[in-house]
Protein backbone atom coordinates (compact mmCIF):
# COMPACT_ATOMS: atom_id res chain seq x y z
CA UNK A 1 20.32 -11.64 22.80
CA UNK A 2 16.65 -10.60 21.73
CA UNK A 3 15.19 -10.91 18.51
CA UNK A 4 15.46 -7.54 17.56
CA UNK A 5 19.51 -7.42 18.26
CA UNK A 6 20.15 -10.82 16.04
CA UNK A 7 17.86 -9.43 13.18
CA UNK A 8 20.16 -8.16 10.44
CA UNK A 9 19.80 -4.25 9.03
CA UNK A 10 16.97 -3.86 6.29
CA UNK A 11 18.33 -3.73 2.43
CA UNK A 12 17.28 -0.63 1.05
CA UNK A 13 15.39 -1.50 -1.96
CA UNK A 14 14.59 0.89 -5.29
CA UNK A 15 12.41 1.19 -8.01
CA UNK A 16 13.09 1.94 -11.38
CA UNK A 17 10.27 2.62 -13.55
CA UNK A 18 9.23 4.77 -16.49
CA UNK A 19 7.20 4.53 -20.05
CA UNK A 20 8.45 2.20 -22.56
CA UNK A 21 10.86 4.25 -24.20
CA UNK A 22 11.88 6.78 -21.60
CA UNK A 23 15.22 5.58 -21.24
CA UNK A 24 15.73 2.94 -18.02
CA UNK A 25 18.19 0.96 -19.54
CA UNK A 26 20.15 3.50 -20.47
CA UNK A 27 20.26 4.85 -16.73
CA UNK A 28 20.86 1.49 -15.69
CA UNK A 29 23.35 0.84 -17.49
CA UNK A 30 25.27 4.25 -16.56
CA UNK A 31 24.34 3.11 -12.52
CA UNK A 32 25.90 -0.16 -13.38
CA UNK A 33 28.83 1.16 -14.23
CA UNK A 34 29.12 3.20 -11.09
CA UNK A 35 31.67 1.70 -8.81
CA UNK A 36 29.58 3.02 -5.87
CA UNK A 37 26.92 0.34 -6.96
CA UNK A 38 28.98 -2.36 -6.31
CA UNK A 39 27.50 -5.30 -4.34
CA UNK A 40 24.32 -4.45 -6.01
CA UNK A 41 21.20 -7.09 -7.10
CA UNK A 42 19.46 -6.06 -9.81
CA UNK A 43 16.10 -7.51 -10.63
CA UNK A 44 14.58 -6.93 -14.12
CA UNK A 45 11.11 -8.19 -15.78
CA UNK A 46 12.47 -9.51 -18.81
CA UNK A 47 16.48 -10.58 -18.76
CA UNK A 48 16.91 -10.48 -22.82
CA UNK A 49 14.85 -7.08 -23.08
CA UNK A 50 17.31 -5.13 -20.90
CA UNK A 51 20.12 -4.87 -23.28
CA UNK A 52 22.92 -5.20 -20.42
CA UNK A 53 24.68 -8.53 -22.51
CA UNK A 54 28.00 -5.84 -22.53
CA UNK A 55 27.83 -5.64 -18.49
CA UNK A 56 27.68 -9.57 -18.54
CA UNK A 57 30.57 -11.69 -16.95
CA UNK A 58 29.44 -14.98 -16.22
CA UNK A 59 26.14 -17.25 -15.11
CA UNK A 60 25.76 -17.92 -11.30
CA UNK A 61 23.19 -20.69 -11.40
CA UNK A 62 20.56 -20.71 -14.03
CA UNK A 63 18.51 -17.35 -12.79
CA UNK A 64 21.13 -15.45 -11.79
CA UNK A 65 24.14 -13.66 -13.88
CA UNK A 66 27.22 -11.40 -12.30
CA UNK A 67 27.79 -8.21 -14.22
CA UNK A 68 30.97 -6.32 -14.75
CA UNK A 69 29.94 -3.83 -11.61
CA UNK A 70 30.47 -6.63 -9.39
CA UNK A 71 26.36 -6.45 -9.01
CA UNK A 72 23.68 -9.70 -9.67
CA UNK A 73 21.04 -9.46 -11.93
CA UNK A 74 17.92 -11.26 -12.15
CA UNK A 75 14.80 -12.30 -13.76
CA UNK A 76 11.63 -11.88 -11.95
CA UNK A 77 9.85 -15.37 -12.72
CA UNK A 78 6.44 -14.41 -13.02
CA UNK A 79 6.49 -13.37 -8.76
CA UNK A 80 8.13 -10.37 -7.66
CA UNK A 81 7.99 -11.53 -4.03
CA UNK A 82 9.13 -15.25 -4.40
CA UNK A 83 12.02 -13.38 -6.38
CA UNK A 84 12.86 -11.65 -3.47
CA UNK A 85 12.31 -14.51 -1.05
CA UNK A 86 14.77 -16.27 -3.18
CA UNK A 87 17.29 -13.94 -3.23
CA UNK A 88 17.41 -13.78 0.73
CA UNK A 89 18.05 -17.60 0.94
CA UNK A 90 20.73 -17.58 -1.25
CA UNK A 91 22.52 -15.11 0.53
CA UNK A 92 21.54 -16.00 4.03
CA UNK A 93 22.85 -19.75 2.60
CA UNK A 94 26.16 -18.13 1.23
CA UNK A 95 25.15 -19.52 -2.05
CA UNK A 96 25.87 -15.46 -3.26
CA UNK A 97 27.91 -12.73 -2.23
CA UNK A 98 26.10 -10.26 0.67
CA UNK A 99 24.09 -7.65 -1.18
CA UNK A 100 24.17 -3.93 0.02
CA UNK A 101 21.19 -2.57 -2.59
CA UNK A 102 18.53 -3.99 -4.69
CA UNK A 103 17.03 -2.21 -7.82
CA UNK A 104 14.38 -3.55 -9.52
CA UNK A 105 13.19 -2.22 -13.26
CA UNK A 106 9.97 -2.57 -14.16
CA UNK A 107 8.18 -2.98 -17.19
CA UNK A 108 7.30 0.11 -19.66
CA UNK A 109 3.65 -0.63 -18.88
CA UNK A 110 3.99 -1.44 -15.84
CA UNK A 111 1.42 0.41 -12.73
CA UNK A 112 4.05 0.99 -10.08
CA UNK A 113 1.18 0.51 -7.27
CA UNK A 114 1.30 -3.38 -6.76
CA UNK A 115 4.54 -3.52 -6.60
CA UNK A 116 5.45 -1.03 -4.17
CA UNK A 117 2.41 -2.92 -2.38
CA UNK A 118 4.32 -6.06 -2.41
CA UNK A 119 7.42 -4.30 -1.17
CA UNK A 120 5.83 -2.48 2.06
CA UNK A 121 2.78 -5.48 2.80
CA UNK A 122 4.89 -8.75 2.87
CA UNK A 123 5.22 -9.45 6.62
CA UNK A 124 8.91 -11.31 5.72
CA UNK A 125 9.80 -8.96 3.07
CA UNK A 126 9.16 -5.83 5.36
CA UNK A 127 11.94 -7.34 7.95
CA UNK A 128 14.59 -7.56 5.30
CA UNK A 129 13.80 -5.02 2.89
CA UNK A 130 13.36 -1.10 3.11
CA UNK A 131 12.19 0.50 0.30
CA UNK A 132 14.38 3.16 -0.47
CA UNK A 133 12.72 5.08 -3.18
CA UNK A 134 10.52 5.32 -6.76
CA UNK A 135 12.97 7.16 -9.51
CA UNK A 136 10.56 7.06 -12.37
CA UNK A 137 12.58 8.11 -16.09
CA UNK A 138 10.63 10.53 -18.69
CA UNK A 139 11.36 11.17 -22.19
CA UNK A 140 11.47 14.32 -22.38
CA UNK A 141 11.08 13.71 -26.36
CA UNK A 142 7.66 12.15 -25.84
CA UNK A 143 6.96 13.05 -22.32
CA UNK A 144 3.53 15.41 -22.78
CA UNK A 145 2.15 12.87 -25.44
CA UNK A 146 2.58 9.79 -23.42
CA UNK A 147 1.16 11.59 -20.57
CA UNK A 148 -1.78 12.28 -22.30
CA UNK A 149 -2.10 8.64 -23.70
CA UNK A 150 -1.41 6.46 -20.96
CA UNK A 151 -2.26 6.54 -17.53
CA UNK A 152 0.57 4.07 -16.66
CA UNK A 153 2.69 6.82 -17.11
CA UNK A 154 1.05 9.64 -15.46
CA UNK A 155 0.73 6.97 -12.20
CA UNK A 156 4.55 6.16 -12.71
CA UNK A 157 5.40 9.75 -12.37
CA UNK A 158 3.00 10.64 -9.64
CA UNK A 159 4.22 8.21 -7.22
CA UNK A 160 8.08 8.89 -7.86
CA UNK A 161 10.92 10.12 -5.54
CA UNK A 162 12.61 11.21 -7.56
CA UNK A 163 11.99 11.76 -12.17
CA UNK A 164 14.94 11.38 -14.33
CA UNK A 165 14.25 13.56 -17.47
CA UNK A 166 16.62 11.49 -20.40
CA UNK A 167 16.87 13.00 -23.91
CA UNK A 168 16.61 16.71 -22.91
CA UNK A 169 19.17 17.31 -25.56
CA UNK A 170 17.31 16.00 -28.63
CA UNK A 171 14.28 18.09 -27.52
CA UNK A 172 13.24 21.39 -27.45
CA UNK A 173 12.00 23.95 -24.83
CA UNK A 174 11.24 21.38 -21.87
CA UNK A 175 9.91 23.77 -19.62
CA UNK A 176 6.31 22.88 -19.99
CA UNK A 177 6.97 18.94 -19.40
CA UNK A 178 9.00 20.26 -16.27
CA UNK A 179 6.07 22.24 -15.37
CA UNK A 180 3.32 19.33 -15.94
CA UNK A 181 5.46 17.63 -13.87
CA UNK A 182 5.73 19.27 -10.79
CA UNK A 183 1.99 19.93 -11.19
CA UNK A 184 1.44 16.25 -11.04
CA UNK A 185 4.44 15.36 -8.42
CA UNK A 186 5.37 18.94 -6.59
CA UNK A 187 7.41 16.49 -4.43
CA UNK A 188 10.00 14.92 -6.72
CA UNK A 189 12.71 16.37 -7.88
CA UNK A 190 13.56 16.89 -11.60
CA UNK A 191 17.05 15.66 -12.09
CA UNK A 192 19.32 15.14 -15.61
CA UNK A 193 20.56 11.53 -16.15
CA UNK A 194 23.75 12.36 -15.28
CA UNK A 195 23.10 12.85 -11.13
CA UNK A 196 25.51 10.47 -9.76
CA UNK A 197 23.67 7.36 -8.77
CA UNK A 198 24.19 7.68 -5.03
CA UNK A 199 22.28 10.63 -5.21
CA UNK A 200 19.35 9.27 -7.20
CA UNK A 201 19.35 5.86 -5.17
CA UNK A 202 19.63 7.54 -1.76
CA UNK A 203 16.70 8.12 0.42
CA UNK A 204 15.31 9.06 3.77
CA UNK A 205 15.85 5.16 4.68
CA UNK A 206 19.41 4.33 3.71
CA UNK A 207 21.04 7.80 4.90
CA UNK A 208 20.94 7.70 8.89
CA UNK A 209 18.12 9.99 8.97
CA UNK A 210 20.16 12.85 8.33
CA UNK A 211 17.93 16.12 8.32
CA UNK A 212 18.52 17.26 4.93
CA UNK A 213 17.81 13.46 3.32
CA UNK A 214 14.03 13.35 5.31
CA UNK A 215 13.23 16.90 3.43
CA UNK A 216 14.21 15.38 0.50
CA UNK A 217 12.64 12.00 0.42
CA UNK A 218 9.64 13.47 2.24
CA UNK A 219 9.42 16.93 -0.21
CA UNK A 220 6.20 18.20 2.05
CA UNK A 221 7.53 21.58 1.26
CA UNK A 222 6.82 21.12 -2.25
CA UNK A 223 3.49 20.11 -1.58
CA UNK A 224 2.44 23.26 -0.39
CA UNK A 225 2.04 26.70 -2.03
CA UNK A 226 4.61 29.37 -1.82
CA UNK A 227 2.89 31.66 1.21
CA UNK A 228 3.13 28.54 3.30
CA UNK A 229 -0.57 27.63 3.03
CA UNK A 230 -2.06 24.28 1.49
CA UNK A 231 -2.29 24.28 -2.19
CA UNK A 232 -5.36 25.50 -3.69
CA UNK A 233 -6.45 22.28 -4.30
CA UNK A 234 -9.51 23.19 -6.56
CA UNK A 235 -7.41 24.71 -9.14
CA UNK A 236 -7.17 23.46 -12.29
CA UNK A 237 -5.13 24.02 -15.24
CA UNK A 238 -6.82 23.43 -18.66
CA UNK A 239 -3.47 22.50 -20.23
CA UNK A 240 -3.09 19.55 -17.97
CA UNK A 241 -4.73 16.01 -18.81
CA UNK A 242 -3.89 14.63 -15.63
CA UNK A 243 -6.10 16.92 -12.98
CA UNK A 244 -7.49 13.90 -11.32
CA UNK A 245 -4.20 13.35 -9.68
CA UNK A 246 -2.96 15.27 -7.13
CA UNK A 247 -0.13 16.02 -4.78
CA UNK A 248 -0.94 17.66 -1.69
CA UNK A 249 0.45 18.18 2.59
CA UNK A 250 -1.37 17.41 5.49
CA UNK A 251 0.68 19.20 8.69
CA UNK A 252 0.25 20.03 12.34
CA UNK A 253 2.34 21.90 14.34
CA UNK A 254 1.91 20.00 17.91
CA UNK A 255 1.82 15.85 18.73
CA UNK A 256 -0.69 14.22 17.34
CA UNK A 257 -3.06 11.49 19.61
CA UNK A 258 -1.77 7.63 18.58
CA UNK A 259 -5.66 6.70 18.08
CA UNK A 260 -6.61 9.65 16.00
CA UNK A 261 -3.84 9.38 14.28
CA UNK A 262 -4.58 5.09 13.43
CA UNK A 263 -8.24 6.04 13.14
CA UNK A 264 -7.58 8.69 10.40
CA UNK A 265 -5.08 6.27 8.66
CA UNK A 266 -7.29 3.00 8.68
CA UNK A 267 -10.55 5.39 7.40
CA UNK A 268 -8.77 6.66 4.57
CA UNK A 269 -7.40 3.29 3.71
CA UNK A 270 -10.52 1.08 4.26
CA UNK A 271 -13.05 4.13 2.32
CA UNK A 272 -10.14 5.21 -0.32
CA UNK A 273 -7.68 2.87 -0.75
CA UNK A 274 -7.58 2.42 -4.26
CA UNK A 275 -7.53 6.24 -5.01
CA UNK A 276 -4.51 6.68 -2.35
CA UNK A 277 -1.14 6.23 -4.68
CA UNK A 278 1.31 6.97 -2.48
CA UNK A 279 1.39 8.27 0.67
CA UNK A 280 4.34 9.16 3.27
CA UNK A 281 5.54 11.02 6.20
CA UNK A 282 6.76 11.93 10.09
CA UNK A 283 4.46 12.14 12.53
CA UNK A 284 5.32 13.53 16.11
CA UNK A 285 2.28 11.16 18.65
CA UNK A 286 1.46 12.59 21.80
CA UNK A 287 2.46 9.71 23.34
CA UNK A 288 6.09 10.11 22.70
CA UNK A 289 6.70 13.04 20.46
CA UNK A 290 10.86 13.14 21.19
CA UNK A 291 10.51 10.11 18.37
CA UNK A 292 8.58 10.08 15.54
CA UNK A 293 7.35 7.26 13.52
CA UNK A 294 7.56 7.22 9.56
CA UNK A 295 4.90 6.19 7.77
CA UNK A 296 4.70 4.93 4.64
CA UNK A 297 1.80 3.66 2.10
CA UNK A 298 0.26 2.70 -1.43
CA UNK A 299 -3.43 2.17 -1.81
CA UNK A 300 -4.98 0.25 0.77
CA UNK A 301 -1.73 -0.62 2.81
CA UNK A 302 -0.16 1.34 4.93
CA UNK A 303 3.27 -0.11 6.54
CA UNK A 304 3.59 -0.64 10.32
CA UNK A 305 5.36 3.05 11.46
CA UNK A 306 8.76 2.77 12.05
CA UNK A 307 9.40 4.67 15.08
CA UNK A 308 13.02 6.71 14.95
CA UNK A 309 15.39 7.11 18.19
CA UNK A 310 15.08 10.75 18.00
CA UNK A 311 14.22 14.05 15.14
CA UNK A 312 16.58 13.92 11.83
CA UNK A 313 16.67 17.42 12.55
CA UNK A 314 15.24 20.86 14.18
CA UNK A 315 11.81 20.79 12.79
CA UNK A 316 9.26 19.10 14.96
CA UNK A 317 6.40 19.65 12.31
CA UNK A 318 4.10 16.09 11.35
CA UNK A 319 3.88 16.34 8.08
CA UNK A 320 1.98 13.62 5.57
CA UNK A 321 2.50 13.68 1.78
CA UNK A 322 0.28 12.19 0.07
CA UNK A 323 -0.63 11.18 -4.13
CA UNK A 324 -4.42 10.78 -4.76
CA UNK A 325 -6.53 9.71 -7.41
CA UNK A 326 -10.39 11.14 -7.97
CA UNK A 327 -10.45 12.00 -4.19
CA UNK A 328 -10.90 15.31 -3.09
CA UNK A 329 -7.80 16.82 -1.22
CA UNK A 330 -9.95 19.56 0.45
CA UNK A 331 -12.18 16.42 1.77
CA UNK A 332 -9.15 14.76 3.04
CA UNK A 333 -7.74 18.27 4.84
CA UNK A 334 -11.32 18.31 6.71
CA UNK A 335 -10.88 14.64 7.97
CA UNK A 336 -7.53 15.63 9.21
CA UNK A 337 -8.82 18.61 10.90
CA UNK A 338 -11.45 16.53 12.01
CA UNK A 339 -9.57 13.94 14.17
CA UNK A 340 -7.11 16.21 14.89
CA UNK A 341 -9.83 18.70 16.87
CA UNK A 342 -8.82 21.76 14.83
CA UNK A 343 -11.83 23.14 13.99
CA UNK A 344 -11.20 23.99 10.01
CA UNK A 345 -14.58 22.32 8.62
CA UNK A 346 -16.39 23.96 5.62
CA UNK A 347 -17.94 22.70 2.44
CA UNK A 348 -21.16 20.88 1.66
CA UNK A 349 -20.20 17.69 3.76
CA UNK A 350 -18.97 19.96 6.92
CA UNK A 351 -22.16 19.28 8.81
CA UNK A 352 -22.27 15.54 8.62
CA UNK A 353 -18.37 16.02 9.48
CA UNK A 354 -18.83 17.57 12.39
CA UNK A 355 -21.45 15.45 13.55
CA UNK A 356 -19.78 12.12 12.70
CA UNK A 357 -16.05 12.38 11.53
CA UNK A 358 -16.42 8.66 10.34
CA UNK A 359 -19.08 9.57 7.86
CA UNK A 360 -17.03 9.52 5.24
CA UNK A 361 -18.73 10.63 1.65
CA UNK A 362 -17.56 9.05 -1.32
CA UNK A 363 -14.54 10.57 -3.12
């Protein structure tokens, strides 16, 4: 038996995040409570901050507690990934029950970024974990205002999966936080708290690669304007404080060439990685384009592709999604173009594109 064979299935792994405020505990504790999250590990930042004491049952050694679900929960102790680490040897000891999920709450303040860098650049931690998904909570009492005043939580929103907007019923017309946030995230749905769990918690990763879970997880339709066309990505809408972030689709209808492909990937990491929130997608190579490979990155890391036995579905189309920050979408459409030999160049850097598609200007 290979390597490969004996290696156990990834844990699909999710992200809770949102302001200080928004409402995470609250949704936890309604997840908790769902019998469907049984066998679940729950990591948090700060164990007496949470407010779960109701959920608690009894201590299983002196950093771990069981909870009425049937779930674990957590501290992290000052090192998200030794957490982790930790977590695995206990279970691949027996010292704790198999785990089917992890979630892990962050902080109020916290930058989702580094963490979901932890999660996809550990070279252990990428064997045994998948990360499922980012469901980032908004108040949608304080929503626009916190928006405006901290870029924590215009980042936490950005790179979400899914947003969870909590205390729509003490609020009034919600329609322009909705709106502001589908500007900022086209690709996440809006949900109420009271989505079953499941649904929030499921993803592209944990769901077979059913057809209809890649469109959601992926949302590249989303990302692009109604008339099928790329967004226009120059537009800008005064009311917004949060222009320098946006959401946007890179597509292509036939396989794309393995090196171009790398050679636009590790460009755009190695010029713009810090502006590059989020990024994911499937991507049809030349090479073999019966199975795609998923990518998936934050900032300067981009996870190994994970190559899939065969298409979730009918639709052949590559398709990237990706979150920026002060980097010009239209710039990063040309470089696409570019490597892909489609020829779509315009602008005041389209010469030196042309001649030299690793000239990159600055963002």
């Amino acid at each position: 038996m290979n390597q490969d064979a004996r290696r156990p299935d990834p844990i699909p792994l999710t992200v809770l995040t949102g302001f200080l405020g928004a409402g995470k505990t609250t949704l936890l504790n309604r997840w908790l409570r769902d019998p469907a999250l049984a066998d679940t590990v729950v990591i948090v930042n700060e164990f007496g901050a949470v407010g779960l004491d109701h959920l608690l049952i009894e201590a299983v050694d002196e950093d771990m507690v069981l909870l009425g679900a049937g779930c674990l929960c957590c501290t992290v102790r000052g090192d998200l990934i030794a957490t982790l680490e930790d977590l695995l040897r206990k279970r691949d000891n027996h010292r704790i029950a198999p785990f089917r999920r992890v979630v892990i709450e962050t902080t109020g303040l916290a930058d989702p970024a580094p963490i979901l860098h932890a999660l996809i650049y550990h070279p252990y931690l990428v064997l045994r974990y998948r990360l499922q998904g980012v469901v980032t909570v908004v108040d949608a009492v304080n929503g626009a205002a916190t928006l405006d005043a901290h870029p924590e939580a215009v980042r936490q929103a950005a790179v979400a999966d899914r947003i969870v907007l909590a205390k729509a019923d003490l609020a009034g017309d919600t329609g322009p936080l909705r709106r502001r946030l589908r500007e900022l995230n086209p690709s996440a749905p809006v949900d109420p708290p009271d989505v079953p769990a499941e649904t929030l918690l499921g993803g592209f990763f944990g769901l077979d690669g059913k057809g209809e879970d890649v469109r959601a997880w992926l949302g590249a339709e989303a990302a692009e304007a109604p008339d099928g066309h790329r967004q226009d990505v120059n537009r800008h809408d005064v009311n917004r404080h949060d222009a320098s972030i946006r959401a946007f689709s890179l597509t292509s209808d036939v396989p794309v060439p393995r090196a171009a492909f790398e050679m636009f990937l590790d460009l755009l990491r190695a010029n713009h990685g810090p502006k590059l929130l989020r990024l994911k997608g499937l991507v049809a190579l030349a090479d073999a384009p019966d199975r795609p490979v998923v990518v998936h990155g934050v900032q300067h890391v981009v996870h190994a592709p994970v190559t899939l036995p065969a298409w979730p579905d009918d639709d052949r189309t590559s398709r990237l999604v990706l979150i920026v920050h002060d980097l010009d979408p239209a710039f990063v459409a040309r470089l696409w173009d570019a490597f892909l030999g489609r020829p779509r160049i315009d602008g005041p850097d389209a010469a030196a594109l042309t001649a030299n598609p690793l000239a990159i200007p600055g963002g």
